[in-house]
Structure formats: C-alpha cells, structure tokens
N, C-alpha and C. Protein backbone atom coordinates (compact mmCIF):
# COMPACT_ATOMS: atom_id res chain seq x y z
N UNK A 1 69.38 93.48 -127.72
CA UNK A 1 69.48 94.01 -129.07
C UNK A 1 70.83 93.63 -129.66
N UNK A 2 70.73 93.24 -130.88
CA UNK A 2 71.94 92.85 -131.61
C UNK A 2 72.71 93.42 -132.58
N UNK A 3 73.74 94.16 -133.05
CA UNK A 3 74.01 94.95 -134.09
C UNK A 3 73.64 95.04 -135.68
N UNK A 4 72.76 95.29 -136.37
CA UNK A 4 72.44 94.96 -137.34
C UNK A 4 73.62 94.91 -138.70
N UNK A 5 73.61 94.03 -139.27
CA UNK A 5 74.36 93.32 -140.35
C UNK A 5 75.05 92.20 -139.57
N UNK A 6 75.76 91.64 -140.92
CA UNK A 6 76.38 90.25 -140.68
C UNK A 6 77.48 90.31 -139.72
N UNK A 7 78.31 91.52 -139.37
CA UNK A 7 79.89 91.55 -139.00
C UNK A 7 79.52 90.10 -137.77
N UNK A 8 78.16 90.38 -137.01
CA UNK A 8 78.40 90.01 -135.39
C UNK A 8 77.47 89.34 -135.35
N UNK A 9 78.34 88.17 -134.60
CA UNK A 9 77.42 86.84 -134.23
C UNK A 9 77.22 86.84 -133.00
N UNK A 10 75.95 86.88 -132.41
CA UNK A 10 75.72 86.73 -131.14
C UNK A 10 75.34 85.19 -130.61
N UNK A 11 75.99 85.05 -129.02
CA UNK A 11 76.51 83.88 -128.54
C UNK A 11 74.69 83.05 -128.33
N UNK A 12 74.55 82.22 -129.01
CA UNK A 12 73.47 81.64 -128.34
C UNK A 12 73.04 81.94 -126.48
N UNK A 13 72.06 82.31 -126.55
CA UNK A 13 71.41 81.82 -124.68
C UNK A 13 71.73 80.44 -124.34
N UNK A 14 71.25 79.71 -124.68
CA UNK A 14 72.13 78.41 -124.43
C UNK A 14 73.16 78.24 -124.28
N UNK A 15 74.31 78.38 -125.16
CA UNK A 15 75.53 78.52 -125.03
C UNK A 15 76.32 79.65 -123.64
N UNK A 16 75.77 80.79 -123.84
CA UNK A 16 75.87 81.82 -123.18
C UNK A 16 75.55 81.49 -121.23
N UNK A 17 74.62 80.48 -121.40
CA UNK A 17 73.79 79.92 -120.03
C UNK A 17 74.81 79.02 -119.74
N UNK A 18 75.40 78.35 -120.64
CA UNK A 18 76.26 77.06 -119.68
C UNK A 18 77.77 77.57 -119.17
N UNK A 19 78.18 78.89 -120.49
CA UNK A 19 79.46 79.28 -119.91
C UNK A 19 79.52 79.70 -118.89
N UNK A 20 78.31 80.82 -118.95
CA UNK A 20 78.62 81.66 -117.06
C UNK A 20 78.28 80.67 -115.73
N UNK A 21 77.61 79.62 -115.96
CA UNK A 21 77.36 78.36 -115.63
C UNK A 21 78.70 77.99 -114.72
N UNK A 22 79.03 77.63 -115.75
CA UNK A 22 81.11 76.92 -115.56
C UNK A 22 81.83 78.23 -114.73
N UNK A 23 81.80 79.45 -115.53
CA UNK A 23 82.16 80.60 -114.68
C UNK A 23 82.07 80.08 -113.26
N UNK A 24 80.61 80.53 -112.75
CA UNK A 24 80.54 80.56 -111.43
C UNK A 24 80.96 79.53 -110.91
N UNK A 25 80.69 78.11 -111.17
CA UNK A 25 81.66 77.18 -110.46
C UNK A 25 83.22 77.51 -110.23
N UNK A 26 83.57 78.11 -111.19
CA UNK A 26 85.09 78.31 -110.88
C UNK A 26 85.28 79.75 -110.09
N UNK A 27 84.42 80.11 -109.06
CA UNK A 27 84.48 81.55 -108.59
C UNK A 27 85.02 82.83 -109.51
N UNK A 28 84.76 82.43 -110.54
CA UNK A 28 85.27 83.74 -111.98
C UNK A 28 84.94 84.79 -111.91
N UNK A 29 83.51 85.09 -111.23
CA UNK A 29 82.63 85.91 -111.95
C UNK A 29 82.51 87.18 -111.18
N UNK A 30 82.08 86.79 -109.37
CA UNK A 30 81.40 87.44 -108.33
C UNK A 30 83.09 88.62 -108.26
N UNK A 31 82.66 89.94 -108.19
CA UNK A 31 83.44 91.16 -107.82
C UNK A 31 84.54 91.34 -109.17
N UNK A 32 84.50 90.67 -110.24
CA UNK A 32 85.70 90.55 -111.40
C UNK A 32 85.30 92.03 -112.16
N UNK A 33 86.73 92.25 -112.57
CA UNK A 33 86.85 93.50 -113.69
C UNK A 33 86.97 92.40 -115.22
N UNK A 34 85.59 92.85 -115.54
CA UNK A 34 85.50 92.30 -116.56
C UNK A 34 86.02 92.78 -118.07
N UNK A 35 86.83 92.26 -119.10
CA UNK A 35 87.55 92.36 -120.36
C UNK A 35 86.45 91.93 -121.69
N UNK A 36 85.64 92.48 -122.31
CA UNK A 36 85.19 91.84 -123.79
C UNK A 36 85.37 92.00 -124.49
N UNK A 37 86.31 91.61 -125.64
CA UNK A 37 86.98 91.89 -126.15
C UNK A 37 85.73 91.46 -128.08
N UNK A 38 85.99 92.19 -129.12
CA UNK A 38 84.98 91.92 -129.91
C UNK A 38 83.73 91.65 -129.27
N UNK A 39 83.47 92.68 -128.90
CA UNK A 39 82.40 92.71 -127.87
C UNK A 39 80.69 92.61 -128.30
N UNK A 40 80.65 93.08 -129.93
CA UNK A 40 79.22 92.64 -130.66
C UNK A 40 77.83 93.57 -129.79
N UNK A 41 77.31 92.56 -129.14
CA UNK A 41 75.93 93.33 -129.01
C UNK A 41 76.26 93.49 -127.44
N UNK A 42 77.33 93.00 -126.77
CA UNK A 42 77.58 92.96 -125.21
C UNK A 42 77.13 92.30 -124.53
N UNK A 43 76.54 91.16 -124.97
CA UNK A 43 75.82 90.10 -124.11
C UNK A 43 76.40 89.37 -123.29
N UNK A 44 77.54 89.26 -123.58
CA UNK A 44 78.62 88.87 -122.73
C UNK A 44 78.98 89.35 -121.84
N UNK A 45 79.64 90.33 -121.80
CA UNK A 45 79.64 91.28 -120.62
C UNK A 45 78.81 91.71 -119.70
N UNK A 46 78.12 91.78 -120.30
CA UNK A 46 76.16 92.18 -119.86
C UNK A 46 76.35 91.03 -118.89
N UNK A 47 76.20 89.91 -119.42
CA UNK A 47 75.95 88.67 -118.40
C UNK A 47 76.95 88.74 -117.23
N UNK A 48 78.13 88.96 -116.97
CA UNK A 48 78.83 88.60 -116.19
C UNK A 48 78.74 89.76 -115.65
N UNK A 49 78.34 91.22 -115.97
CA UNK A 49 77.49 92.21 -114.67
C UNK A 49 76.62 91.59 -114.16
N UNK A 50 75.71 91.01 -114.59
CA UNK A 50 74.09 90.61 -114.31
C UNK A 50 74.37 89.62 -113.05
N UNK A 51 75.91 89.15 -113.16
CA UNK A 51 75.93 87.67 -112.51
C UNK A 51 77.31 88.31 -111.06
N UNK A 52 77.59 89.72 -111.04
CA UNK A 52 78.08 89.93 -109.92
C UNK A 52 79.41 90.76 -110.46
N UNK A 53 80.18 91.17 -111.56
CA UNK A 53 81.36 91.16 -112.07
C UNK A 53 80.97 93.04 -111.47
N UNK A 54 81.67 93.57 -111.33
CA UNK A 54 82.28 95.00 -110.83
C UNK A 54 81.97 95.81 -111.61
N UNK A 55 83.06 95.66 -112.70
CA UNK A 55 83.03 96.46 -114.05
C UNK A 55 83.07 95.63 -115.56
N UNK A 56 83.02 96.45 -116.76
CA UNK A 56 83.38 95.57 -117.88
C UNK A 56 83.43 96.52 -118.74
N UNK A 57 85.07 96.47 -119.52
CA UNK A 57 85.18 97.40 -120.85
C UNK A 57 84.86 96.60 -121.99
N UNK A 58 83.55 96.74 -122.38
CA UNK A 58 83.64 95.93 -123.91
C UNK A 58 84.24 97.01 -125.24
N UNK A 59 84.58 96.37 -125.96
CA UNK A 59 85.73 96.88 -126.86
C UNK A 59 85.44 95.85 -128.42
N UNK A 60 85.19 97.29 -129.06
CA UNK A 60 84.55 96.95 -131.00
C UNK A 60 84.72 97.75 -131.49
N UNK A 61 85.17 97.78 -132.42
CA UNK A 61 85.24 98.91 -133.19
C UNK A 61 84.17 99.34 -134.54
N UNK A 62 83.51 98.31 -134.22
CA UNK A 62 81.81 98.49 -135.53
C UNK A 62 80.90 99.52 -134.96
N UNK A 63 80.71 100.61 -135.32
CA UNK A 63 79.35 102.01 -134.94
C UNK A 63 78.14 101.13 -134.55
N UNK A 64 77.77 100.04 -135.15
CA UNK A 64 76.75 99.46 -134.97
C UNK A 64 77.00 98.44 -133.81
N UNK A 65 77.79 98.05 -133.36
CA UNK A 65 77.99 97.06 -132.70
C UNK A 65 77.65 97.83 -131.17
N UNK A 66 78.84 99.36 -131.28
CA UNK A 66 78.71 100.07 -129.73
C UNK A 66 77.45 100.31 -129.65
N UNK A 67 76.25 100.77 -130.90
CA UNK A 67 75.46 101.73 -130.07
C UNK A 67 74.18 100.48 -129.64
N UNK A 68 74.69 98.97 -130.49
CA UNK A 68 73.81 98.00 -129.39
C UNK A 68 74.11 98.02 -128.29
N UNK A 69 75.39 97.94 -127.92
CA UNK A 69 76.17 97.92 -126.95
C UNK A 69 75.63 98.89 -125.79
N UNK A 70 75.59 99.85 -126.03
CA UNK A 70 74.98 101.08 -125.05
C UNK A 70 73.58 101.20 -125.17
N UNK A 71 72.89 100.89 -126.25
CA UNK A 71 71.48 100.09 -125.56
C UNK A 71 71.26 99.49 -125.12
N UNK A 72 72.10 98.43 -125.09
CA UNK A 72 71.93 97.36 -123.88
C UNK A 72 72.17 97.53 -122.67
N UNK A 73 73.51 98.39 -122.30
CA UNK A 73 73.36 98.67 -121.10
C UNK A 73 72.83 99.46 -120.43
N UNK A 74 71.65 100.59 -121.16
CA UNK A 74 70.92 101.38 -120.43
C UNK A 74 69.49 100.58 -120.44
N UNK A 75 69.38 99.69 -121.10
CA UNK A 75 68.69 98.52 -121.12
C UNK A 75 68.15 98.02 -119.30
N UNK A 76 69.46 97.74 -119.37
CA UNK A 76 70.26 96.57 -118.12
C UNK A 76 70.45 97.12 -117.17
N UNK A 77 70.87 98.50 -117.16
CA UNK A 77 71.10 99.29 -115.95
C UNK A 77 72.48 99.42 -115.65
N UNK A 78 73.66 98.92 -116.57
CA UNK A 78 74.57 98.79 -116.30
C UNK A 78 75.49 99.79 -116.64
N UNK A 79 75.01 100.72 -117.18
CA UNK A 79 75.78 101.85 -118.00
C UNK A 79 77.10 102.42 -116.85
N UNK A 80 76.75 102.60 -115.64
CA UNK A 80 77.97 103.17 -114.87
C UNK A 80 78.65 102.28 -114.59
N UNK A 81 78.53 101.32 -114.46
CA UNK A 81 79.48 99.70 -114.61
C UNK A 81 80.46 99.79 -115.54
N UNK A 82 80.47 100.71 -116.85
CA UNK A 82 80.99 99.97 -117.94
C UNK A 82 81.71 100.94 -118.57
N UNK A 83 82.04 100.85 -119.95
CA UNK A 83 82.88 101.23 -120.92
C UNK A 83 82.97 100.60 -122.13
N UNK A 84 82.79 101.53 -122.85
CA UNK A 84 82.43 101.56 -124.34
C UNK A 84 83.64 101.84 -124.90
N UNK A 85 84.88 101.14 -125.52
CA UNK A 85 86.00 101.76 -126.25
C UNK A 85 85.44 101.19 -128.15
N UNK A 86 85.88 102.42 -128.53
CA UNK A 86 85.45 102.55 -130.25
C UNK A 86 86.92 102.43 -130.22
N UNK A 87 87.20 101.12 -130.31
CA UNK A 87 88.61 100.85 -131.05
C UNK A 87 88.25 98.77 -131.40
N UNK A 88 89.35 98.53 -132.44
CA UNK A 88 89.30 97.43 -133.03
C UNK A 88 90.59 96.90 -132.06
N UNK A 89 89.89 95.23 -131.53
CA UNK A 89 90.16 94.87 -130.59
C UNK A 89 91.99 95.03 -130.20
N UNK A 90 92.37 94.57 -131.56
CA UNK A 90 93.91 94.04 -131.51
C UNK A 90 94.70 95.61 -131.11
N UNK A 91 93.89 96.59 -131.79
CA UNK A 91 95.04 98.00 -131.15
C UNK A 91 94.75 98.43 -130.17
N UNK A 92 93.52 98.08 -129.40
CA UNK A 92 93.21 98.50 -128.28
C UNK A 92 94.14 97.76 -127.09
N UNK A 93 94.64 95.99 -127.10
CA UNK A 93 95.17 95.57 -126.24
C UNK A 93 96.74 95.75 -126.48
N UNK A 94 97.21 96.36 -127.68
CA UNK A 94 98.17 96.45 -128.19
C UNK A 94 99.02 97.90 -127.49
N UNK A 95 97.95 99.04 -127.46
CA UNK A 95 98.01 100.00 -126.63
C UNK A 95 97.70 99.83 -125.03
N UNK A 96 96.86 99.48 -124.63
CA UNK A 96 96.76 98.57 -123.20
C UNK A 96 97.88 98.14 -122.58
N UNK A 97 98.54 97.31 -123.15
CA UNK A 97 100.26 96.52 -123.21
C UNK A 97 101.24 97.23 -122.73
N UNK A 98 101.20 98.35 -123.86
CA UNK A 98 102.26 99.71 -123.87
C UNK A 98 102.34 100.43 -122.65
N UNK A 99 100.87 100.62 -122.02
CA UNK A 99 100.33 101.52 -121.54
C UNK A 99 101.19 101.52 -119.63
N UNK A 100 101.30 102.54 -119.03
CA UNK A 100 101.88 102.78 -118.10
C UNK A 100 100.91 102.35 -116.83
N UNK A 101 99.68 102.77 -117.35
CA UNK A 101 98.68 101.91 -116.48
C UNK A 101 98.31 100.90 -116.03
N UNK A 102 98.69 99.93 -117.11
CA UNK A 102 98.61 98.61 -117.15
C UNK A 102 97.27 97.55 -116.72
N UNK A 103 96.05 98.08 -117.24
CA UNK A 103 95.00 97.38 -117.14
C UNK A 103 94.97 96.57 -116.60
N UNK A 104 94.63 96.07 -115.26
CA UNK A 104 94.46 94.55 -115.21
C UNK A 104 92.98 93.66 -115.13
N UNK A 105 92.54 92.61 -115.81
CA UNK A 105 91.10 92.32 -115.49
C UNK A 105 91.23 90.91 -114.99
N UNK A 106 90.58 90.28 -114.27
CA UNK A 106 89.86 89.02 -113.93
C UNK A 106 89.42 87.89 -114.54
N UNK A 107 88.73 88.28 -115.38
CA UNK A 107 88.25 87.73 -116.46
C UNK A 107 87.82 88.53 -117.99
N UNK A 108 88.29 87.51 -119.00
CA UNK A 108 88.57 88.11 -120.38
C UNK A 108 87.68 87.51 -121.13
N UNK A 109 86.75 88.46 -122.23
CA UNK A 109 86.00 87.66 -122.63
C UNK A 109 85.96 87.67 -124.35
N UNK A 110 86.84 86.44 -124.72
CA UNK A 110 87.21 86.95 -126.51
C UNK A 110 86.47 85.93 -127.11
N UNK A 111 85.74 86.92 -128.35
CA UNK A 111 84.52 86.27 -129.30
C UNK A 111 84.89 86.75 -130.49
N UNK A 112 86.12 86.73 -131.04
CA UNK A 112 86.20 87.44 -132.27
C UNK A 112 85.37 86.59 -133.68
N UNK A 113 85.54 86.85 -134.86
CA UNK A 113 84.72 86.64 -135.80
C UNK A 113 85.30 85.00 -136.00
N UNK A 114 84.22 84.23 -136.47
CA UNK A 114 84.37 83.08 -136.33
C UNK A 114 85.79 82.51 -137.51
N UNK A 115 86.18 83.69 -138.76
CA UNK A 115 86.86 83.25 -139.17
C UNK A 115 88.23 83.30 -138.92
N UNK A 116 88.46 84.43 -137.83
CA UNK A 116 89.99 84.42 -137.12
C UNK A 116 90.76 82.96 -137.34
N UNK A 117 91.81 83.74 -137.17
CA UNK A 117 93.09 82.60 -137.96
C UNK A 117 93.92 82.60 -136.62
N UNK A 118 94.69 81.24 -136.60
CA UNK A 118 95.59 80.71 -135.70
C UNK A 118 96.55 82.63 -135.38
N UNK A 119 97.05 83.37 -136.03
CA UNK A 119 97.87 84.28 -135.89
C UNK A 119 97.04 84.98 -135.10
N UNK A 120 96.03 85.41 -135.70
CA UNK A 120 95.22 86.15 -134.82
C UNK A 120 94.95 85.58 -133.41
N UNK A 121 94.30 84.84 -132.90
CA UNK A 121 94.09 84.07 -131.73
C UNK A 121 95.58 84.21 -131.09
N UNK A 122 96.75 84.02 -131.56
CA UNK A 122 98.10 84.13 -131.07
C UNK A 122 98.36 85.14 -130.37
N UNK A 123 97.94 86.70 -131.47
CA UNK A 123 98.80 87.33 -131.06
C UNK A 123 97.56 88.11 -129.80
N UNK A 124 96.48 87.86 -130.10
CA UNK A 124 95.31 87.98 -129.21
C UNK A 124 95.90 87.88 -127.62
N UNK A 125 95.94 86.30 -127.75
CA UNK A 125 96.40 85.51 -126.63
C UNK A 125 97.44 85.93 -125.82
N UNK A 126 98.71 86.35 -126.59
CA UNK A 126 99.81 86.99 -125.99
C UNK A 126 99.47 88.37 -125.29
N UNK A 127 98.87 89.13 -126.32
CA UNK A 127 98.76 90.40 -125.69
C UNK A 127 97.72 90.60 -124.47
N UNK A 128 97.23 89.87 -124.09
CA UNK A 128 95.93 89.37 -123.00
C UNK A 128 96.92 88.88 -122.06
N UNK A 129 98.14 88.30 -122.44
CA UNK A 129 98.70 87.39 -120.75
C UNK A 129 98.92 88.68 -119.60
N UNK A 130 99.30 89.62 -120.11
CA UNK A 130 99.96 90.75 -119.13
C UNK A 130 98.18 91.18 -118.34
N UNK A 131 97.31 91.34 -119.12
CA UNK A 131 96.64 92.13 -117.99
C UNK A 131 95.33 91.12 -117.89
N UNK A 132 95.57 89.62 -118.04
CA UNK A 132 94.60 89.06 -117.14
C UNK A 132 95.32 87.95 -116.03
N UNK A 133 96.81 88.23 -115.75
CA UNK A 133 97.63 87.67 -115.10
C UNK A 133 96.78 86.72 -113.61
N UNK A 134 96.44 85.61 -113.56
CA UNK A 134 95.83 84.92 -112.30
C UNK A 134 94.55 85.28 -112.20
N UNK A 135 94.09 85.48 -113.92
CA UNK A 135 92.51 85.58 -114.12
C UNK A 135 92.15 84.58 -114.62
N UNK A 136 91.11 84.42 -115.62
CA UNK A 136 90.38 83.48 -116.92
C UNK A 136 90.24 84.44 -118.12
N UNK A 137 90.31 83.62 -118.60
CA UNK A 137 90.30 83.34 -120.24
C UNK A 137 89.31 83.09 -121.27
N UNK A 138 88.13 83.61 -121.50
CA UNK A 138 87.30 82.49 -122.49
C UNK A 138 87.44 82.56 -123.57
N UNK A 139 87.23 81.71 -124.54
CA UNK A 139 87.24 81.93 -126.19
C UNK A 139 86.10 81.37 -126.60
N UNK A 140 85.72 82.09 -127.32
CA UNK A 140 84.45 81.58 -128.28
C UNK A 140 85.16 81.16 -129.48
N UNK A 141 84.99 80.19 -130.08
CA UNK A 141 85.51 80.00 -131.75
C UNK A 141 84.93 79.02 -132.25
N UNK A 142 85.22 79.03 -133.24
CA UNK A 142 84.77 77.90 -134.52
C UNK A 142 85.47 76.07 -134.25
N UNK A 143 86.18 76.87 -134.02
CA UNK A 143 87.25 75.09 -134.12
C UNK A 143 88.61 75.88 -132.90
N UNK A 144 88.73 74.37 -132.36
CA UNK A 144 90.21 74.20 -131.51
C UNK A 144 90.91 75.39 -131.94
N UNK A 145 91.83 76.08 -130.44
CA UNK A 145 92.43 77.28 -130.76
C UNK A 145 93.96 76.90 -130.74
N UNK A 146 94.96 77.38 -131.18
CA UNK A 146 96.34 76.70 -130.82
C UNK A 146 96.91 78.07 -130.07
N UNK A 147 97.01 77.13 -128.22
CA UNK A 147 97.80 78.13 -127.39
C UNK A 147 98.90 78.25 -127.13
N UNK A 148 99.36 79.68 -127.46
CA UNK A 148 100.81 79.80 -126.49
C UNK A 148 101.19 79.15 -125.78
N UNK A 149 102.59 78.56 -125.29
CA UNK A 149 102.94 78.00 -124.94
C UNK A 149 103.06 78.63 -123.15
N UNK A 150 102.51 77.99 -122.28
CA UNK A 150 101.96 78.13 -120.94
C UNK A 150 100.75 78.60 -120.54
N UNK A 151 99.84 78.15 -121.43
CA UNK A 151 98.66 78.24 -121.39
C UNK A 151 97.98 77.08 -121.00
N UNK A 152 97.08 77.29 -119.92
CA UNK A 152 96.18 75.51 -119.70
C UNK A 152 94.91 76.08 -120.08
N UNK A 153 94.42 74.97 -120.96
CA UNK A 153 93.03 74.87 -121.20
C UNK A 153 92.31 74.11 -120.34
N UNK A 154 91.65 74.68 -119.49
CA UNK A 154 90.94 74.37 -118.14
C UNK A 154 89.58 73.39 -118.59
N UNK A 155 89.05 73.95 -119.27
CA UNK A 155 87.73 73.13 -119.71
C UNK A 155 87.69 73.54 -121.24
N UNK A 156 87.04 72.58 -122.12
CA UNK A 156 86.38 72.81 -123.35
C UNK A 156 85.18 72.70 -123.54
N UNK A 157 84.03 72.94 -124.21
CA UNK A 157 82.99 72.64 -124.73
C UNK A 157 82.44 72.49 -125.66
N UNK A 158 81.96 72.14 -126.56
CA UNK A 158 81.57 71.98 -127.96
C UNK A 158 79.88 72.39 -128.26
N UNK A 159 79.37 72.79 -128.50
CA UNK A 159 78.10 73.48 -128.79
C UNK A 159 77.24 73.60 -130.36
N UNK A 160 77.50 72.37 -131.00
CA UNK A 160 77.10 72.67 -132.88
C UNK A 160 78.52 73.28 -133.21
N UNK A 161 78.33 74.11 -133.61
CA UNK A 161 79.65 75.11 -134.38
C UNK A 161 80.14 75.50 -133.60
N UNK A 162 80.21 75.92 -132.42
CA UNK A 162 81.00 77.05 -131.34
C UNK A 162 81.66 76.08 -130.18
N UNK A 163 82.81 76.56 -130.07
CA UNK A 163 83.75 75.82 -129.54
C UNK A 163 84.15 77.17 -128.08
N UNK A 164 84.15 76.79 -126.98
CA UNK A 164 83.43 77.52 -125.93
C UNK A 164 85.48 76.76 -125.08
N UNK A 165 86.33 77.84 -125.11
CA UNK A 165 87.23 77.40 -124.11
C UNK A 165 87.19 77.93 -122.81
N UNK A 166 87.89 77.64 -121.65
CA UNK A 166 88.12 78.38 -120.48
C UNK A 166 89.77 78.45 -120.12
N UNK A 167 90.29 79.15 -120.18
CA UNK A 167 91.77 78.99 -120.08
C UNK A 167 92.44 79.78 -118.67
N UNK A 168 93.63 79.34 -118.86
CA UNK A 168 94.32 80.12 -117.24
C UNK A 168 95.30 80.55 -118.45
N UNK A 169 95.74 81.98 -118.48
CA UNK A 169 97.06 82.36 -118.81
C UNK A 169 98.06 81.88 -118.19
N UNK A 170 99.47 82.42 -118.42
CA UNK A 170 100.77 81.76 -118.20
C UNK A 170 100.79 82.07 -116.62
N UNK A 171 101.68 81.86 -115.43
CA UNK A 171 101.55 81.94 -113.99
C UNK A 171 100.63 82.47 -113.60
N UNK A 172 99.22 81.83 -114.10
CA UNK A 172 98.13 81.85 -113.25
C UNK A 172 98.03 80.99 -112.14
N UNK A 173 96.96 81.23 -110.85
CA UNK A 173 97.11 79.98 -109.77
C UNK A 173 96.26 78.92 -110.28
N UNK A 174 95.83 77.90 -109.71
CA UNK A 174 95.76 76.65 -110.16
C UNK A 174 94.23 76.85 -110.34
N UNK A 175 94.02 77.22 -109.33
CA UNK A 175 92.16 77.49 -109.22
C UNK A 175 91.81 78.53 -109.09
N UNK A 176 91.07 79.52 -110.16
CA UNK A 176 90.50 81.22 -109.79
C UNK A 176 89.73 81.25 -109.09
C-alpha cells in the first residue's frame, strides 16, 4: 500500500529488486539495523526485513505516509521489527546526532523527494556519517548527488529517472 497523494514516490519493484540485489552481494543486508529515512509507503525497509535486516526505524513525517507504513508492516508481519517515528526526516537525524544514545545503523536508506537540492542531500549526508559509521549508504535521487568530502560512491545505477547510489560514509572499511 502506498500513501495516498502526490508527496510520495514509491521505488519501482524493479528498481527496488536490483538494489537489494547489489545489497546482498555486498553482505549489507543479513542481521543489519536498518535506517529509512523519508520513508513513504516503507517498501524499503520492508524489503531489507523481508531479506534478513534485524530491525528498521522508518522515519516521515506525512500522517499518510506512517499509517501506509504500519499497514504494511502488519501486512508483512514485521511490526515488532520496527518503528514508526512521526518526525520530518532532517530533525529527526538532527536530534539523533545530539542525542546521548547515539543511534547506530548498518545500513541507511534515503529516498527523499525527488526535488531535494544539493544542501539538502549535504546536510542529510553529514548528519548520517555519525550513526551509519562502517555501514552503507543508499540514495535514491533524480540526478548525481554531490558528496561530502570522504565519501566513496561504491556503485551507481541509473534506472529512467532514478539514480540508485550505494555509498560508504567517511572511515568506513573497504568492504561491508
């Protein structure tokens, strides 16, 4: 199920099939605390439970977006797996950051709206290095993202419109 109105674009099956695809080749997936960040209908996250991942906080702040979100995972079966935060992505990792706890996940999964701007993706990016430290990275976007500086872009993909990255944050190891 998908959130009704325009805010949220959900990732093609196709698209969606080749990333977790690449995932598992790169051992990403199996036992990971999973991050979704603009999380939409949760298909994302969804998938990388479905495919072995531990846990996964998806994180939106659209009413319509969570309560796909939590249909889907009582859907899926995944509901004790997970977490539902009703916050908009950037103050949620912004507080995360701050936080004494210090979140850490495995793998991160950012799909924000296709029209995000270089700043956004930036400050995205930065605030993600601390708690996916010697994890992955994905980005969904429209066009080429411009990374922080110690960032490797591990693989790219191109898909019609959707531009599908895999990244290592800054002193990540070479291979996850």
């Amino acid at each position: 199920m998908a959130p009704e109105g325009s805010e949220t674009r959900p990732t093609l099956d196709r698209v969606r099939e080749s990333m977790f695809n690449s995932l598992v080749s790169l051992d990403a997936i199996d036992d990971a605390r999973v991050l979704d960040l603009f999380a939409g209908s949760g298909a994302l996250g969804i998938e990388a439970l479905s495919r072995g991942a531990t846990s996964c906080v998806f994180v939106d702040h659209g009413r319509n977006a969570r309560k796909a979100i939590s249909t889907n995972l009582e859907t899926t079966g995944f509901l004790d797996q997970s977490t539902v935060v009703a916050q908009d992505a950037l103050a949620w990792l912004r507080d995360a950051s701050k936080s004494s706890l210090n979140p850490q996940f495995d793998l991160v999964l950012i799909d924000p709206p296709y029209a995000a701007d270089d700043e956004l993706w930036s400050e995205v990016l930065n605030l993600v290095t601390n708690l996916a430290a010697g994890g992955v990275v994905v980005a969904e976007s429209a066009r080429e993202i411009t990374l922080p500086t110690g960032w490797d872009a591990r693989k790219e993909k191109r898909y019609g419109g959707t531009l599908i990255s895999v990244l290592l944050p800054p002193d990540s190891p070479e291979s996850p």
